[in-house]
C-alpha atoms as a PDB file:
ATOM      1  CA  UNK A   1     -18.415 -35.413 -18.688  1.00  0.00           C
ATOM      2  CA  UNK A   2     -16.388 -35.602 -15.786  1.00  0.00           C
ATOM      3  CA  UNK A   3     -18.406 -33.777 -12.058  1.00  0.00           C
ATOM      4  CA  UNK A   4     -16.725 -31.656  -9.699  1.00  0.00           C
ATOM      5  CA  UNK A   5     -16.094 -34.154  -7.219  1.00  0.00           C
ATOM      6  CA  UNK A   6     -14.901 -37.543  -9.839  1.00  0.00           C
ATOM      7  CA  UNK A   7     -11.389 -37.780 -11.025  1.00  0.00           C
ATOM      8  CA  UNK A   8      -9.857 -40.413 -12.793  1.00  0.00           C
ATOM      9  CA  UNK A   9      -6.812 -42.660 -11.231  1.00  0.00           C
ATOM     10  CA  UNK A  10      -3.492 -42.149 -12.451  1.00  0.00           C
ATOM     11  CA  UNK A  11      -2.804 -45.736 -12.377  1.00  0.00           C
ATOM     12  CA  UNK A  12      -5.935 -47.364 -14.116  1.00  0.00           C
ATOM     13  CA  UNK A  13      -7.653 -43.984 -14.941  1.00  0.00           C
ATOM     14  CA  UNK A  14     -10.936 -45.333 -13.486  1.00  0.00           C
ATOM     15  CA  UNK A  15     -13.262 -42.720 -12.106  1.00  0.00           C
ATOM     16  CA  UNK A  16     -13.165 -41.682  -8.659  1.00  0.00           C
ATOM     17  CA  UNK A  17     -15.888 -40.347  -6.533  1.00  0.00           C
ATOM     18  CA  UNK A  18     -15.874 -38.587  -3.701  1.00  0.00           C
ATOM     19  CA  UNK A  19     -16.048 -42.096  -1.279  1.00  0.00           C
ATOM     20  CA  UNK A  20     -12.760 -43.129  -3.176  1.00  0.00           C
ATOM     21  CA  UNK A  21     -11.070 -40.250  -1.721  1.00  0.00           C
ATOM     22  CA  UNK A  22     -12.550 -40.510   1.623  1.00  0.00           C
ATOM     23  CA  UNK A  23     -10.630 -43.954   1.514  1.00  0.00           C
ATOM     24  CA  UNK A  24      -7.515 -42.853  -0.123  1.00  0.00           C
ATOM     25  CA  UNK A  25      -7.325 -45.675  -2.412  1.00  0.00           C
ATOM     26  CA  UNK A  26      -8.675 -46.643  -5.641  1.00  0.00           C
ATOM     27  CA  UNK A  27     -11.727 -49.184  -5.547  1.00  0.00           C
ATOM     28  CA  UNK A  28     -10.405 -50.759  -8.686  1.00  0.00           C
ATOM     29  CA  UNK A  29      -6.295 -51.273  -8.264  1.00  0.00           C
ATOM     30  CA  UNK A  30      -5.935 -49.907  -5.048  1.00  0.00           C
ATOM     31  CA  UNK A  31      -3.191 -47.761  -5.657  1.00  0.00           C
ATOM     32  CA  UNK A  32      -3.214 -44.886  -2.706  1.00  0.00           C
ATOM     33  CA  UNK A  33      -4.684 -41.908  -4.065  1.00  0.00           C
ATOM     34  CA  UNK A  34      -3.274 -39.549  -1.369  1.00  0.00           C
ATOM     35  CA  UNK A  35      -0.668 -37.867  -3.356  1.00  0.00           C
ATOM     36  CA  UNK A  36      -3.167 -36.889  -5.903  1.00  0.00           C
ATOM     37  CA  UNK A  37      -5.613 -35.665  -3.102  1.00  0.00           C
ATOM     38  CA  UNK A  38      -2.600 -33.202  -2.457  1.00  0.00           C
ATOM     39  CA  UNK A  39      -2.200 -31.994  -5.688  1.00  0.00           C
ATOM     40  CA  UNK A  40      -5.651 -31.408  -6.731  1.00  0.00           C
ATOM     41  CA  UNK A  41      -5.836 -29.605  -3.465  1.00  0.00           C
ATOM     42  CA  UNK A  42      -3.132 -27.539  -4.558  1.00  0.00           C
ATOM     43  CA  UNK A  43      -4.493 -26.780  -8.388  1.00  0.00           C
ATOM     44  CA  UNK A  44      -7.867 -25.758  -6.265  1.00  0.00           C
ATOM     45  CA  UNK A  45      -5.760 -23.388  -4.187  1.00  0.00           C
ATOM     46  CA  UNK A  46      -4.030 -22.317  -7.298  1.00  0.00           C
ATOM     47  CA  UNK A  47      -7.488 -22.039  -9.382  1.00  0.00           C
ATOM     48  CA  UNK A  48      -9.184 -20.036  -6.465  1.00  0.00           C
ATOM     49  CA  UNK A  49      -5.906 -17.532  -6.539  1.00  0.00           C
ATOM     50  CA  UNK A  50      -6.253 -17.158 -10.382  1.00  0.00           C
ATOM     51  CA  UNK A  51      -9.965 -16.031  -9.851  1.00  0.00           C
ATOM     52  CA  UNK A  52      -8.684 -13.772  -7.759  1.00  0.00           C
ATOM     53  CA  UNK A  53      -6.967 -12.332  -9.728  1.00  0.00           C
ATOM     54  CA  UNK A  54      -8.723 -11.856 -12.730  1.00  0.00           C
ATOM     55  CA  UNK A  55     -11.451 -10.817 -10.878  1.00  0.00           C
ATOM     56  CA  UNK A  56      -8.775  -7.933  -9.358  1.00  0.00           C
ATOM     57  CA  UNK A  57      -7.647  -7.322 -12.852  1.00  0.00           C
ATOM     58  CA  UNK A  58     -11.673  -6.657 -14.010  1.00  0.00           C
ATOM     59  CA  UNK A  59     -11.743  -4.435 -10.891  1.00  0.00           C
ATOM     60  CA  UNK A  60      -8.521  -3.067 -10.337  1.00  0.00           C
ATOM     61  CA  UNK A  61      -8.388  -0.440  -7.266  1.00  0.00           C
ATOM     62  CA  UNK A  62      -4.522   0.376  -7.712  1.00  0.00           C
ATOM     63  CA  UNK A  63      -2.901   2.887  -5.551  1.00  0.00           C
ATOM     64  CA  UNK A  64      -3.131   5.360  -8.883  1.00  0.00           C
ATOM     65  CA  UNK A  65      -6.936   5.094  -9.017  1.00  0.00           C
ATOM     66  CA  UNK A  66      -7.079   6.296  -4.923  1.00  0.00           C
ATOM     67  CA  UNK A  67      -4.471   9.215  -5.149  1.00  0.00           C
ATOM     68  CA  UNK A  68      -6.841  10.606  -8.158  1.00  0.00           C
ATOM     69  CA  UNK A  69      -9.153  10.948  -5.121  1.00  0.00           C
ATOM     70  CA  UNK A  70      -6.866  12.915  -3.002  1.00  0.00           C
ATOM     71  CA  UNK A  71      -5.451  14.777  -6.391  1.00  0.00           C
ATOM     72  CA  UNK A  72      -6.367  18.009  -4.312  1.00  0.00           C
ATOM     73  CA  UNK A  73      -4.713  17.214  -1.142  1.00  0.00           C
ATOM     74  CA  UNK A  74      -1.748  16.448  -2.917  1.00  0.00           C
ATOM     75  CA  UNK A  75      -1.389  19.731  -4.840  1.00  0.00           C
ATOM     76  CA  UNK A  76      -2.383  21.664  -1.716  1.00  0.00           C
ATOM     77  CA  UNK A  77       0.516  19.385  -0.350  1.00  0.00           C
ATOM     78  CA  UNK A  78       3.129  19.953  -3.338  1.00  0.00           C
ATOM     79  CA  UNK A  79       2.301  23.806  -3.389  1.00  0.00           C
ATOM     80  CA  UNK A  80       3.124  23.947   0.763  1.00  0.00           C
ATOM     81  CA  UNK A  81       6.399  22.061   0.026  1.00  0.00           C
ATOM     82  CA  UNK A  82       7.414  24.656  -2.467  1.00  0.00           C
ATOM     83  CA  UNK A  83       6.229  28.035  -0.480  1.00  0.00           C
ATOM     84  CA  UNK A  84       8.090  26.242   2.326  1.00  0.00           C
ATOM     85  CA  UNK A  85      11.589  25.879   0.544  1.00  0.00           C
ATOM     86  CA  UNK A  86      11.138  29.375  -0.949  1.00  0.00           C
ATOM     87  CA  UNK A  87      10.638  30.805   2.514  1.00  0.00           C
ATOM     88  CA  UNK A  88      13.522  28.773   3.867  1.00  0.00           C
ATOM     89  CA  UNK A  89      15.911  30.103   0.699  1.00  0.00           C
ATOM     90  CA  UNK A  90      14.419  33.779   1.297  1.00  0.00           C
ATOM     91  CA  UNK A  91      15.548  33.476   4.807  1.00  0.00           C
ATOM     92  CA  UNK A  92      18.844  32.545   4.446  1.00  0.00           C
ATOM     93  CA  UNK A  93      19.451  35.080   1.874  1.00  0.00           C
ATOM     94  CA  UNK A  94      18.415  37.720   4.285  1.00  0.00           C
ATOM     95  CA  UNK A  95      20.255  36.714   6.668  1.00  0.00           C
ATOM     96  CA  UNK A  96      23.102  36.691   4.468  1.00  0.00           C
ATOM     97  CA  UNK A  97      22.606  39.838   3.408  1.00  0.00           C
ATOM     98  CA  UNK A  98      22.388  41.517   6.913  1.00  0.00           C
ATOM     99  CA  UNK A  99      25.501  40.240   7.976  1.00  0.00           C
ATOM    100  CA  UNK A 100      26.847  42.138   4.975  1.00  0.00           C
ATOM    101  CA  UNK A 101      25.870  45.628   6.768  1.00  0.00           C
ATOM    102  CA  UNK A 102      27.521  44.704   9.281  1.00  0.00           C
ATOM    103  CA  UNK A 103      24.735  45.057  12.335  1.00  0.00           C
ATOM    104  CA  UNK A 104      26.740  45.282  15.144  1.00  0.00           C
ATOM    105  CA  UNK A 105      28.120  48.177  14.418  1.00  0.00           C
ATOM    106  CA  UNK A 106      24.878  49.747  16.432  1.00  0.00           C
ATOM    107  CA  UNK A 107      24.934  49.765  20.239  1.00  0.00           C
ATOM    108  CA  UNK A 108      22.351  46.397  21.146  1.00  0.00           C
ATOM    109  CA  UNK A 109      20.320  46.434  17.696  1.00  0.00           C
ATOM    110  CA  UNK A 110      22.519  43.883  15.828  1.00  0.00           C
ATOM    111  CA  UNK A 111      20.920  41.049  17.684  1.00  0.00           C
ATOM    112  CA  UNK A 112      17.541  42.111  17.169  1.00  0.00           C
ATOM    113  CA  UNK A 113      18.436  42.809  13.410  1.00  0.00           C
ATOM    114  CA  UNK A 114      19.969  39.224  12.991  1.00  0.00           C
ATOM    115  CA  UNK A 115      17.141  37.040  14.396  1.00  0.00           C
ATOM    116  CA  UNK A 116      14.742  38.849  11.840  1.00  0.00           C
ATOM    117  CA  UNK A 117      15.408  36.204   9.178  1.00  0.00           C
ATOM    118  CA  UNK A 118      14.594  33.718  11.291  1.00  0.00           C
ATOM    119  CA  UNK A 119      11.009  33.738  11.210  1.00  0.00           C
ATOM    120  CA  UNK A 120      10.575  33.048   7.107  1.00  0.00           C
ATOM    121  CA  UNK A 121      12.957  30.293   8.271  1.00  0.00           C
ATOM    122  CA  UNK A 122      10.764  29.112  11.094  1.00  0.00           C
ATOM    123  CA  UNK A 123       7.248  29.204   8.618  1.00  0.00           C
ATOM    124  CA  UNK A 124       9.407  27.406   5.740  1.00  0.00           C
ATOM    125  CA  UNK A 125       9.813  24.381   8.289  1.00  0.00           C
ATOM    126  CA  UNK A 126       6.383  24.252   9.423  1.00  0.00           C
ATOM    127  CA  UNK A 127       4.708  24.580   5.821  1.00  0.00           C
ATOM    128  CA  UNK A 128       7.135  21.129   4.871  1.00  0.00           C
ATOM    129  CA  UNK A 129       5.909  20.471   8.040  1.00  0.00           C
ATOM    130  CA  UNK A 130       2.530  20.092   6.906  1.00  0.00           C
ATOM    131  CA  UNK A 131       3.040  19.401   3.685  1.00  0.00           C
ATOM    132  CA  UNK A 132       4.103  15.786   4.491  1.00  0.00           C
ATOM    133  CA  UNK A 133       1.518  15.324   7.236  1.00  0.00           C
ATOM    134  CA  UNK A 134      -0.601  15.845   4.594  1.00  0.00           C
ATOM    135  CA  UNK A 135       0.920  12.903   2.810  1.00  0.00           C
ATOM    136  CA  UNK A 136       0.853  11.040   5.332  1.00  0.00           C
ATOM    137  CA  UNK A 137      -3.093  11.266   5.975  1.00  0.00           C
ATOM    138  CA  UNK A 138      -3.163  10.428   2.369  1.00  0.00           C
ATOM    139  CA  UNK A 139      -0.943   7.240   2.683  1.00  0.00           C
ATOM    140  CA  UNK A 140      -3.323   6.252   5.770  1.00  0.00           C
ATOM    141  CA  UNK A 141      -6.490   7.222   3.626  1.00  0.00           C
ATOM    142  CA  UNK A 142      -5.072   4.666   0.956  1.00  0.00           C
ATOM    143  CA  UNK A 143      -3.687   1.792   3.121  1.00  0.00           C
ATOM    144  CA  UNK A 144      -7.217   1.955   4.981  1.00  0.00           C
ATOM    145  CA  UNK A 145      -8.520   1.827   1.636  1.00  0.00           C
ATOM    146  CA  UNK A 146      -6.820  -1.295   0.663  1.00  0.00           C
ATOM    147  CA  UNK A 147      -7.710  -2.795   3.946  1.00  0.00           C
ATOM    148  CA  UNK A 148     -11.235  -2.728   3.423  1.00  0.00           C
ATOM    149  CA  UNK A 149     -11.468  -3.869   0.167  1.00  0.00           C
ATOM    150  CA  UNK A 150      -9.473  -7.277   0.688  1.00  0.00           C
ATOM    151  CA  UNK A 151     -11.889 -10.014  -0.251  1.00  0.00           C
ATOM    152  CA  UNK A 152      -9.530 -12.069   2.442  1.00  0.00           C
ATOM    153  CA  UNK A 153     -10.576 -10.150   5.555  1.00  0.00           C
ATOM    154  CA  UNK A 154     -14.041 -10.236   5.139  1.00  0.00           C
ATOM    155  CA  UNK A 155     -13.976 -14.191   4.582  1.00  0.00           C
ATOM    156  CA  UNK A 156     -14.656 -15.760   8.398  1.00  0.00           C
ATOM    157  CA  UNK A 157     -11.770 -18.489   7.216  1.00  0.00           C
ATOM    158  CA  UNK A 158      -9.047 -15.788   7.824  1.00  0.00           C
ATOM    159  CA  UNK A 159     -10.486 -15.454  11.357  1.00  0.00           C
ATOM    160  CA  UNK A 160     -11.395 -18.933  12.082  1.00  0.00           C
ATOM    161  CA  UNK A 161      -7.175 -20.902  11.911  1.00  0.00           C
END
């Protein structure tokens, strides 16, 4: 059974320990073993990302699993959004309708009559307003989230180039 640090050459397939590849040549044919000091590097780069992953897929933390957190936020946020385009609709309509009546036909009340649909207008914008600050927080909430639990960040190697 072969240990973590012997490999066989490719040329005589004679075990190699680590010495051998402190040399870069095999002690039998020496055949330079640098080429497969790359490549193994690279299957333990590619090994160490497969762990990673399956240890990501036993543990997932998806984006789906940290919106169930905020599921209120969001429905506080989806039921602003809709009072919000309601108002804004309302509005509109009002105003609609006034200038049906025709307002100015009093003496320096049509103005004042006419900017009375502007304030469902006004509240419509601020409750969308809010409604997407809302999301926002959430979207920072989650990214923060997904910060923090990167295995990558907390390793001193990311740190240390």
């Amino acid at each position: 059974m072969l240990q973590k640090n012997e490999i066989r050459c490719p040329d005589c397939d004679c075990l190699l320990k680590q010495k051998d590849f402190n040399k870069g040549v095999c002690w039998k044919c020496d055949t330079s073993i640098i080429n497969l000091k790359k490549k193994l590097e690279q299957e333990e780069k590619k090994r160490e990302k497969e762990q990673a992953d399956s240890v990501e897929r036993q543990n997932p933390k998806s984006t789906a699993s940290s919106n169930s957190k905020y599921y209120a936020l969001q429905i506080i946020s989806s039921i602003l959004t809709f009072i919000g385009w309601i108002s804004i609709i309302f509005g509109v309509i009002w105003f609609i309708y006034l200038l049906s009546l025709n307002p100015f036909q009093y003496s320096g009340v049509g103005a004042v009559i006419l900017l009375q649909p502007i304030l469902p207008i006004i509240g419509g914008i601020i409750n969308i307003a809010l409604s997407q600050l809302i999301n926002l927080f959430i979207n920072i909430a989650n990214d923060v989230n997904k910060i923090k639990n990167k295995d990558e960040w907390n390793s001193p190697s990311y740190w240390i180039k």
